[in-house]
N, C-alpha and C. Protein backbone atom coordinates (compact mmCIF):
# COMPACT_ATOMS: atom_id res chain seq x y z
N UNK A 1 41.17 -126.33 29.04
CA UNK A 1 40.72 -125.05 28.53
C UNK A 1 41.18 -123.93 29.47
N UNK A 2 41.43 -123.07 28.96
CA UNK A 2 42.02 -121.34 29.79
C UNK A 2 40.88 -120.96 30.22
N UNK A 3 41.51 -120.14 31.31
CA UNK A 3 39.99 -119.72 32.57
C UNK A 3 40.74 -118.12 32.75
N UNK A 4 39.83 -117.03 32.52
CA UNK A 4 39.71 -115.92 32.76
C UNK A 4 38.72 -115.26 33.85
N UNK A 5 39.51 -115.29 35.05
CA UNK A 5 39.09 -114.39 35.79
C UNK A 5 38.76 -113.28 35.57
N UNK A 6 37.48 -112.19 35.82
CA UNK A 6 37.29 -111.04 36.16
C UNK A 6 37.28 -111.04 37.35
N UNK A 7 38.12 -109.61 37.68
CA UNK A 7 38.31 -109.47 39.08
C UNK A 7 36.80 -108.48 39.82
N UNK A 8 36.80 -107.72 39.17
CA UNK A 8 35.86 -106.62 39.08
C UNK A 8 34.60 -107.18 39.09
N UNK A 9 33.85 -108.27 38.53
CA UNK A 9 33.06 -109.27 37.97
C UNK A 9 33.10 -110.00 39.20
N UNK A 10 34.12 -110.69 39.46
CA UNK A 10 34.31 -111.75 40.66
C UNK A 10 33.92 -113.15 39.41
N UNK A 11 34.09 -112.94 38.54
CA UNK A 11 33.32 -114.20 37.52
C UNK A 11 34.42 -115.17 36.94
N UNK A 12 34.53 -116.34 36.73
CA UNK A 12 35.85 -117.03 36.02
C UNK A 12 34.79 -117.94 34.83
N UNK A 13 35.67 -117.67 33.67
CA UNK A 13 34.75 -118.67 32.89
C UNK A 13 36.17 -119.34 31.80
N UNK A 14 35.56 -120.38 31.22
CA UNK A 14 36.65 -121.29 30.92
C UNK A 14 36.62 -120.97 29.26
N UNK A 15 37.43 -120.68 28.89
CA UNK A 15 37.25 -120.31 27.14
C UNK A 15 37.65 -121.36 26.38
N UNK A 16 37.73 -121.38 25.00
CA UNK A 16 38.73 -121.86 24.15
C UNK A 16 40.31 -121.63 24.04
N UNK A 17 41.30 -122.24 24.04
CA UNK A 17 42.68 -121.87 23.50
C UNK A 17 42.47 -120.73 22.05
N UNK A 18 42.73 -119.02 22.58
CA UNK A 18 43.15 -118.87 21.17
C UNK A 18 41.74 -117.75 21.03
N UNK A 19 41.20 -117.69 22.15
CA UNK A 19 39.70 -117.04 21.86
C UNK A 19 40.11 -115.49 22.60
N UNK A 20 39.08 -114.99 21.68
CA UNK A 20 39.06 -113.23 21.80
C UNK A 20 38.47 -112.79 22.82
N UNK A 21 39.53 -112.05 23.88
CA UNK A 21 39.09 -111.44 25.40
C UNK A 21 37.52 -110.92 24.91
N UNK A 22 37.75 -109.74 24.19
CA UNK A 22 36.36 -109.00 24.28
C UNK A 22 35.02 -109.84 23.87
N UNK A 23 35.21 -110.76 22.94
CA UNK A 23 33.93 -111.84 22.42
C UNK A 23 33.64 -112.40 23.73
N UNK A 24 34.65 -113.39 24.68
CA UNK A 24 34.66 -114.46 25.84
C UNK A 24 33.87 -112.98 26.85
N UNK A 25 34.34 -111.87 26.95
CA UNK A 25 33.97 -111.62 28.38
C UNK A 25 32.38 -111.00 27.98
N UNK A 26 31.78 -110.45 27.12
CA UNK A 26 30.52 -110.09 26.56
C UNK A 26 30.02 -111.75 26.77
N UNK A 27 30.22 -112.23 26.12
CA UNK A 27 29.45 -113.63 26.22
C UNK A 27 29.55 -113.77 27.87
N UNK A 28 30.35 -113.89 28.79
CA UNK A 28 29.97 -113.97 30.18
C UNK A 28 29.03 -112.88 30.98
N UNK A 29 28.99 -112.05 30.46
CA UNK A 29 27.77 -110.58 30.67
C UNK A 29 29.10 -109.53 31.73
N UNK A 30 30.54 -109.73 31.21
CA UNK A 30 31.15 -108.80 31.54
C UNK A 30 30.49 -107.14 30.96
N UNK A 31 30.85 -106.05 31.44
CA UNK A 31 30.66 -104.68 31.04
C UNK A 31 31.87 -104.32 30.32
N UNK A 32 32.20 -104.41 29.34
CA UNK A 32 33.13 -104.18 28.64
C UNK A 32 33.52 -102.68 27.80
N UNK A 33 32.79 -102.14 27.77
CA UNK A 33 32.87 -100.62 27.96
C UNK A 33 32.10 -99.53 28.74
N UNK A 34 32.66 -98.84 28.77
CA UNK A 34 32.16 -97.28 29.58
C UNK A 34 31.10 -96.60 28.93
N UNK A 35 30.38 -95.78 30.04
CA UNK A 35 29.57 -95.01 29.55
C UNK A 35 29.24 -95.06 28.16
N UNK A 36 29.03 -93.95 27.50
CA UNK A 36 28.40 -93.82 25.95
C UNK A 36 29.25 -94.77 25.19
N UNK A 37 30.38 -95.10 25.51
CA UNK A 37 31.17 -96.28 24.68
C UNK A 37 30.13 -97.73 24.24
N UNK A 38 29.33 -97.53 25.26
CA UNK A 38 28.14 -98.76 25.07
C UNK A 38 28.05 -98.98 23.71
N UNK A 39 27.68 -97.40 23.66
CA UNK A 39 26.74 -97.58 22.38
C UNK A 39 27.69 -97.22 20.92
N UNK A 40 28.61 -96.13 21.68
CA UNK A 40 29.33 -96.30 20.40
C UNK A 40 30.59 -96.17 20.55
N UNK A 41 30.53 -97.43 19.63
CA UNK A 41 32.51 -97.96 19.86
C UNK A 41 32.55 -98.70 18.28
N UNK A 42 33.88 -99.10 18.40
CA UNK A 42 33.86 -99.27 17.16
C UNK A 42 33.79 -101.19 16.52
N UNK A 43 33.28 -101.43 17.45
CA UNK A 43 32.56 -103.17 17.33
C UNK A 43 34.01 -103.53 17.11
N UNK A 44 35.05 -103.82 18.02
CA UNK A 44 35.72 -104.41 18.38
C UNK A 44 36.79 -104.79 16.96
N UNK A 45 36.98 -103.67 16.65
CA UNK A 45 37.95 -102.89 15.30
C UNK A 45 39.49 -102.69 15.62
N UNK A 46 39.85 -102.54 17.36
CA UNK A 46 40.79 -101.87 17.32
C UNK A 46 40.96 -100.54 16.91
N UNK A 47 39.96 -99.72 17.22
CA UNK A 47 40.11 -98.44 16.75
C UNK A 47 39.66 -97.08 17.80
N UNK A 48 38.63 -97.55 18.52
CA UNK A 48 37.90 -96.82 19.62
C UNK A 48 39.33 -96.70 20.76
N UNK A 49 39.98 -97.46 21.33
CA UNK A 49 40.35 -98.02 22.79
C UNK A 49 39.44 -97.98 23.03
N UNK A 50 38.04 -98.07 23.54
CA UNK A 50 37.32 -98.32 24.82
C UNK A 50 37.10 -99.41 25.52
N UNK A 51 37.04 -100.43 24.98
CA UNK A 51 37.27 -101.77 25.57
C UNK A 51 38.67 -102.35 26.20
N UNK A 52 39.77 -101.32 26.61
CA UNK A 52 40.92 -101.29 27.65
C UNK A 52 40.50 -102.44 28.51
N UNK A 53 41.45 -103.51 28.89
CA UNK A 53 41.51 -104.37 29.86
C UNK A 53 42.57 -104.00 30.59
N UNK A 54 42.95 -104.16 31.93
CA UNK A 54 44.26 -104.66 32.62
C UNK A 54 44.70 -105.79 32.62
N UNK A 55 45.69 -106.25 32.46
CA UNK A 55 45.85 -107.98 32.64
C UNK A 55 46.62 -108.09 34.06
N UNK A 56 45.93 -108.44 34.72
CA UNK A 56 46.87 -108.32 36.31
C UNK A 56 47.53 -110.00 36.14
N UNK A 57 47.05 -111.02 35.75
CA UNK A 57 48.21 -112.07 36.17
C UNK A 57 48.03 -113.14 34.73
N UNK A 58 48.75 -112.94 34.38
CA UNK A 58 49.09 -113.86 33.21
C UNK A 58 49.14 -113.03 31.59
N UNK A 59 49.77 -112.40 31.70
CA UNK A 59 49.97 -111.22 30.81
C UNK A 59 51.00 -112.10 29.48
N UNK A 60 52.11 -112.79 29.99
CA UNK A 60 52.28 -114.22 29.26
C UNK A 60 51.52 -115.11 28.48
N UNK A 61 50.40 -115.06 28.57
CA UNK A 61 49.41 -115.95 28.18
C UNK A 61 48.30 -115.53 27.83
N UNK A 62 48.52 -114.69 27.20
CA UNK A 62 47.90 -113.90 26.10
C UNK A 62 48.79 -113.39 24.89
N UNK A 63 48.46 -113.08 23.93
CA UNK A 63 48.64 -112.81 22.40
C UNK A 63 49.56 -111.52 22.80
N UNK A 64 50.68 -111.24 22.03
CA UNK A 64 51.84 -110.01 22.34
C UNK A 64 50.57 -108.88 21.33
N UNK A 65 51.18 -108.44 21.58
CA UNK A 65 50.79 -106.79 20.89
C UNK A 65 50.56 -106.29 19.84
N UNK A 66 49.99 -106.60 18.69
CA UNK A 66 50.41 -106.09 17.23
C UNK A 66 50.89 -104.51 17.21
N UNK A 67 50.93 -104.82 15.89
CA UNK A 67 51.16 -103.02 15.31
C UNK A 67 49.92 -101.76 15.21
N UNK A 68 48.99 -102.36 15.19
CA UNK A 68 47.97 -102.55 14.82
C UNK A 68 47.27 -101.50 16.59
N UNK A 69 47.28 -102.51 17.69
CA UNK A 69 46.82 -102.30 19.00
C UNK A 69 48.13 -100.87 18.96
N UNK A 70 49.39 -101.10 19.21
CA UNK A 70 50.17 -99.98 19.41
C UNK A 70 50.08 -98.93 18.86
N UNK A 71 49.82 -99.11 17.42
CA UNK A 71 49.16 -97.45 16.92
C UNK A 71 48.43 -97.10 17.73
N UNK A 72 47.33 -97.36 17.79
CA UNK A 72 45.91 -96.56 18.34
C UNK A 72 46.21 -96.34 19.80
N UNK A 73 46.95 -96.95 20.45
CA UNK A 73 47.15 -96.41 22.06
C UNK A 73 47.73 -95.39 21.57
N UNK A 74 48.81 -94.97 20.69
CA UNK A 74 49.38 -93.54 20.68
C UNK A 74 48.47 -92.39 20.02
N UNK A 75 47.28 -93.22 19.03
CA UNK A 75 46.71 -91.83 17.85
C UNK A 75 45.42 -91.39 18.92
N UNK A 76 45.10 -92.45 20.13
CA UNK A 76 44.14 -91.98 20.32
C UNK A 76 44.38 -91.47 22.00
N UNK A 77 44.33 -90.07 22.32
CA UNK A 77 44.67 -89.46 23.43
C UNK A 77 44.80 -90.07 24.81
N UNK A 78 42.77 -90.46 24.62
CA UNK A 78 42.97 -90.79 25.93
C UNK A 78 43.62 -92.07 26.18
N UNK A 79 43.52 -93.30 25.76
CA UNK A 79 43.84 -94.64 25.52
C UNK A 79 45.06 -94.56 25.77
N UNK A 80 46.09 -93.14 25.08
CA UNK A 80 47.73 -92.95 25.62
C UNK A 80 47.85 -92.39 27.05
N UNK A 81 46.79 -91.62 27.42
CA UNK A 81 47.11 -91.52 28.92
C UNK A 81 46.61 -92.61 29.83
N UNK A 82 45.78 -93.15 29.74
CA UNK A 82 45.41 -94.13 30.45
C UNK A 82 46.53 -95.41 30.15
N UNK A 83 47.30 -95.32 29.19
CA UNK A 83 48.44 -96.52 29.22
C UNK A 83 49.76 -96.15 30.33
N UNK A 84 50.13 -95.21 30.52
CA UNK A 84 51.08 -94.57 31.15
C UNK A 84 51.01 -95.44 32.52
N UNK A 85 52.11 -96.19 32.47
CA UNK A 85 52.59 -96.50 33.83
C UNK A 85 51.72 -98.03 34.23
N UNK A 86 51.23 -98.14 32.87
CA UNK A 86 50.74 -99.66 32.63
C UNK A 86 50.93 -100.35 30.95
N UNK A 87 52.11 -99.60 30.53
CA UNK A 87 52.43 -100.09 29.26
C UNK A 87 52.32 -101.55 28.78
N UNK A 88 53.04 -102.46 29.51
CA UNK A 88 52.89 -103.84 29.20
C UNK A 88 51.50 -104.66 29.83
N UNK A 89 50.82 -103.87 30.52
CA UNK A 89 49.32 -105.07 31.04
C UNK A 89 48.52 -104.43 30.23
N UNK A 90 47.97 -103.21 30.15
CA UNK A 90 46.78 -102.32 29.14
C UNK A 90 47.00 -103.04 28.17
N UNK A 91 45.76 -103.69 28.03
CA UNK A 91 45.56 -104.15 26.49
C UNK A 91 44.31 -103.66 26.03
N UNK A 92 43.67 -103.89 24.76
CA UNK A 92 42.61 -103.72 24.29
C UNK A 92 41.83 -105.18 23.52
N UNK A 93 40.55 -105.31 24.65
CA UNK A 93 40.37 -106.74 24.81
C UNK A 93 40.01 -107.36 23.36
N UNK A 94 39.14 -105.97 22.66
CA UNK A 94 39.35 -106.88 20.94
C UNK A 94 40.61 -107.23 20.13
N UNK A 95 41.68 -107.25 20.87
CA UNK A 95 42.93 -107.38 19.76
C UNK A 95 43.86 -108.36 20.35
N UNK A 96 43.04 -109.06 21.52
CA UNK A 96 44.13 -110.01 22.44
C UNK A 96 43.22 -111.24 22.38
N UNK A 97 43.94 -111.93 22.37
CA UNK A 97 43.96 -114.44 22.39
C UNK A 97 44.13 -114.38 23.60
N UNK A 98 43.42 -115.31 23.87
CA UNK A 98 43.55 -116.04 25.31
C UNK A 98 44.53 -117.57 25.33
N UNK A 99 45.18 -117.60 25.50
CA UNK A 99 46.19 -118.55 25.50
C UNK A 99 46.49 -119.50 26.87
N UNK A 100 46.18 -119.39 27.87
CA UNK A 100 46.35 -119.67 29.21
C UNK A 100 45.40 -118.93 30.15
N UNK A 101 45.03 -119.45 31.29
CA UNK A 101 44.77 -118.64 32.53
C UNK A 101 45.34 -117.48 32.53
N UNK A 102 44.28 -116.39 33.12
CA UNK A 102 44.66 -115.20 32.89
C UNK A 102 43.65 -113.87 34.27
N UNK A 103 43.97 -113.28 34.63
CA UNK A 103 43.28 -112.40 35.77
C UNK A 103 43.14 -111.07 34.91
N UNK A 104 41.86 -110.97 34.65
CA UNK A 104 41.90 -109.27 34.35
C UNK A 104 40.77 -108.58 34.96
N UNK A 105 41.18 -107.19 34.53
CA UNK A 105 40.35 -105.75 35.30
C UNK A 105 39.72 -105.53 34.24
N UNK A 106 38.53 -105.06 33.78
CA UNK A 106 37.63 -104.96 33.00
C UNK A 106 37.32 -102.99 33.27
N UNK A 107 37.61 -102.30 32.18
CA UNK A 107 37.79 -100.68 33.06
C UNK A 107 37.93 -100.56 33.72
N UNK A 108 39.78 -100.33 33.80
CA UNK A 108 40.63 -99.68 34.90
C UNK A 108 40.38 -98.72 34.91
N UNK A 109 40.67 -98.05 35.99
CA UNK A 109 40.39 -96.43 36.31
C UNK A 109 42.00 -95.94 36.12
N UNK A 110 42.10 -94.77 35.35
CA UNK A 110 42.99 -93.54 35.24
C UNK A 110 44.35 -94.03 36.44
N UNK A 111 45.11 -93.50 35.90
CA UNK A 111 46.21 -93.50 37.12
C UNK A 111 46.92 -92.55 36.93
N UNK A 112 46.13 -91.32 37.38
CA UNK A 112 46.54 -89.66 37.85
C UNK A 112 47.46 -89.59 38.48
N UNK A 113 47.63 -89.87 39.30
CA UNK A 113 48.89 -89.75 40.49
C UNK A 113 49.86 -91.04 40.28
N UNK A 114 49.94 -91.53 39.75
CA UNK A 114 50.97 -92.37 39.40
C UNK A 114 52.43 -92.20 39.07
N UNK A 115 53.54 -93.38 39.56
CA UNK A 115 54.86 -92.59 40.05
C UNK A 115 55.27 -92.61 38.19
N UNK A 116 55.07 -92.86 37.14
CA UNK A 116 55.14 -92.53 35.79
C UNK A 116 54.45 -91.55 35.15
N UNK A 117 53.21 -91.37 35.85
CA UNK A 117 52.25 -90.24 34.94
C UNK A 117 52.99 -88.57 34.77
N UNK A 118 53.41 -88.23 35.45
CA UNK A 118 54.21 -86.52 35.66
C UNK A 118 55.09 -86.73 35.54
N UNK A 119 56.27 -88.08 35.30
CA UNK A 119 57.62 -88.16 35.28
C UNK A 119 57.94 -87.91 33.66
């Protein structure tokens, strides 16, 4: 079975092949969204971004990207600035499989000064 580290968490728990980041890390008592996002988001629709993951190591081994996740990083502002200069790890944990071992950040913080953000 695939094991997902939270880094942020310090927590590893062992999932199913094929199972949904945002379901697996709620079921481990990860914090999976921000502030008022708590309460309102869009129950794991793909439509909010607020449930943004980083995937720091095994970005391979997880589910590629639909069409679906790539719209909404562009329609929805912030979700497009907060992707900048983390295009291929930013995912959004309701729209990604767990496929393998995997390390993620559970709300990354902004990357303001970043050598992509002003370029």
């Amino acid at each position: 079975m695939p094991k997902v580290k939270f880094v942020k968490e310090k927590k590893e728990v062992e999932v199913p092949n094929g199972a949904n980041l945002r379901q697996e890390a709620r079921k481990a008592g990860v914090d999976v969204y921000p502030g008022i996002h708590k309460v309102l988001n869009c129950q794991g629709n793909g439509m909010c971004c607020s449930c943004r993951m980083n995937i720091k190591e095994g970005s391979d081994r997880v589910s590629k990207q639909g069409l679906w996740e790539k719209m909404w990083f562009y329609l929805n502002p912030i979700a497009f600035f907060a992707r900048i200069g983390q295009e291929d790890n930013l995912r959004l944990s309701c729209q990604t499989t767990i496929h393998g071992d995997v390390e993620v950040e559970s709300q990354p913080e902004f990357n303001w000064h970043g050598d992509k953000f002003w370029a």
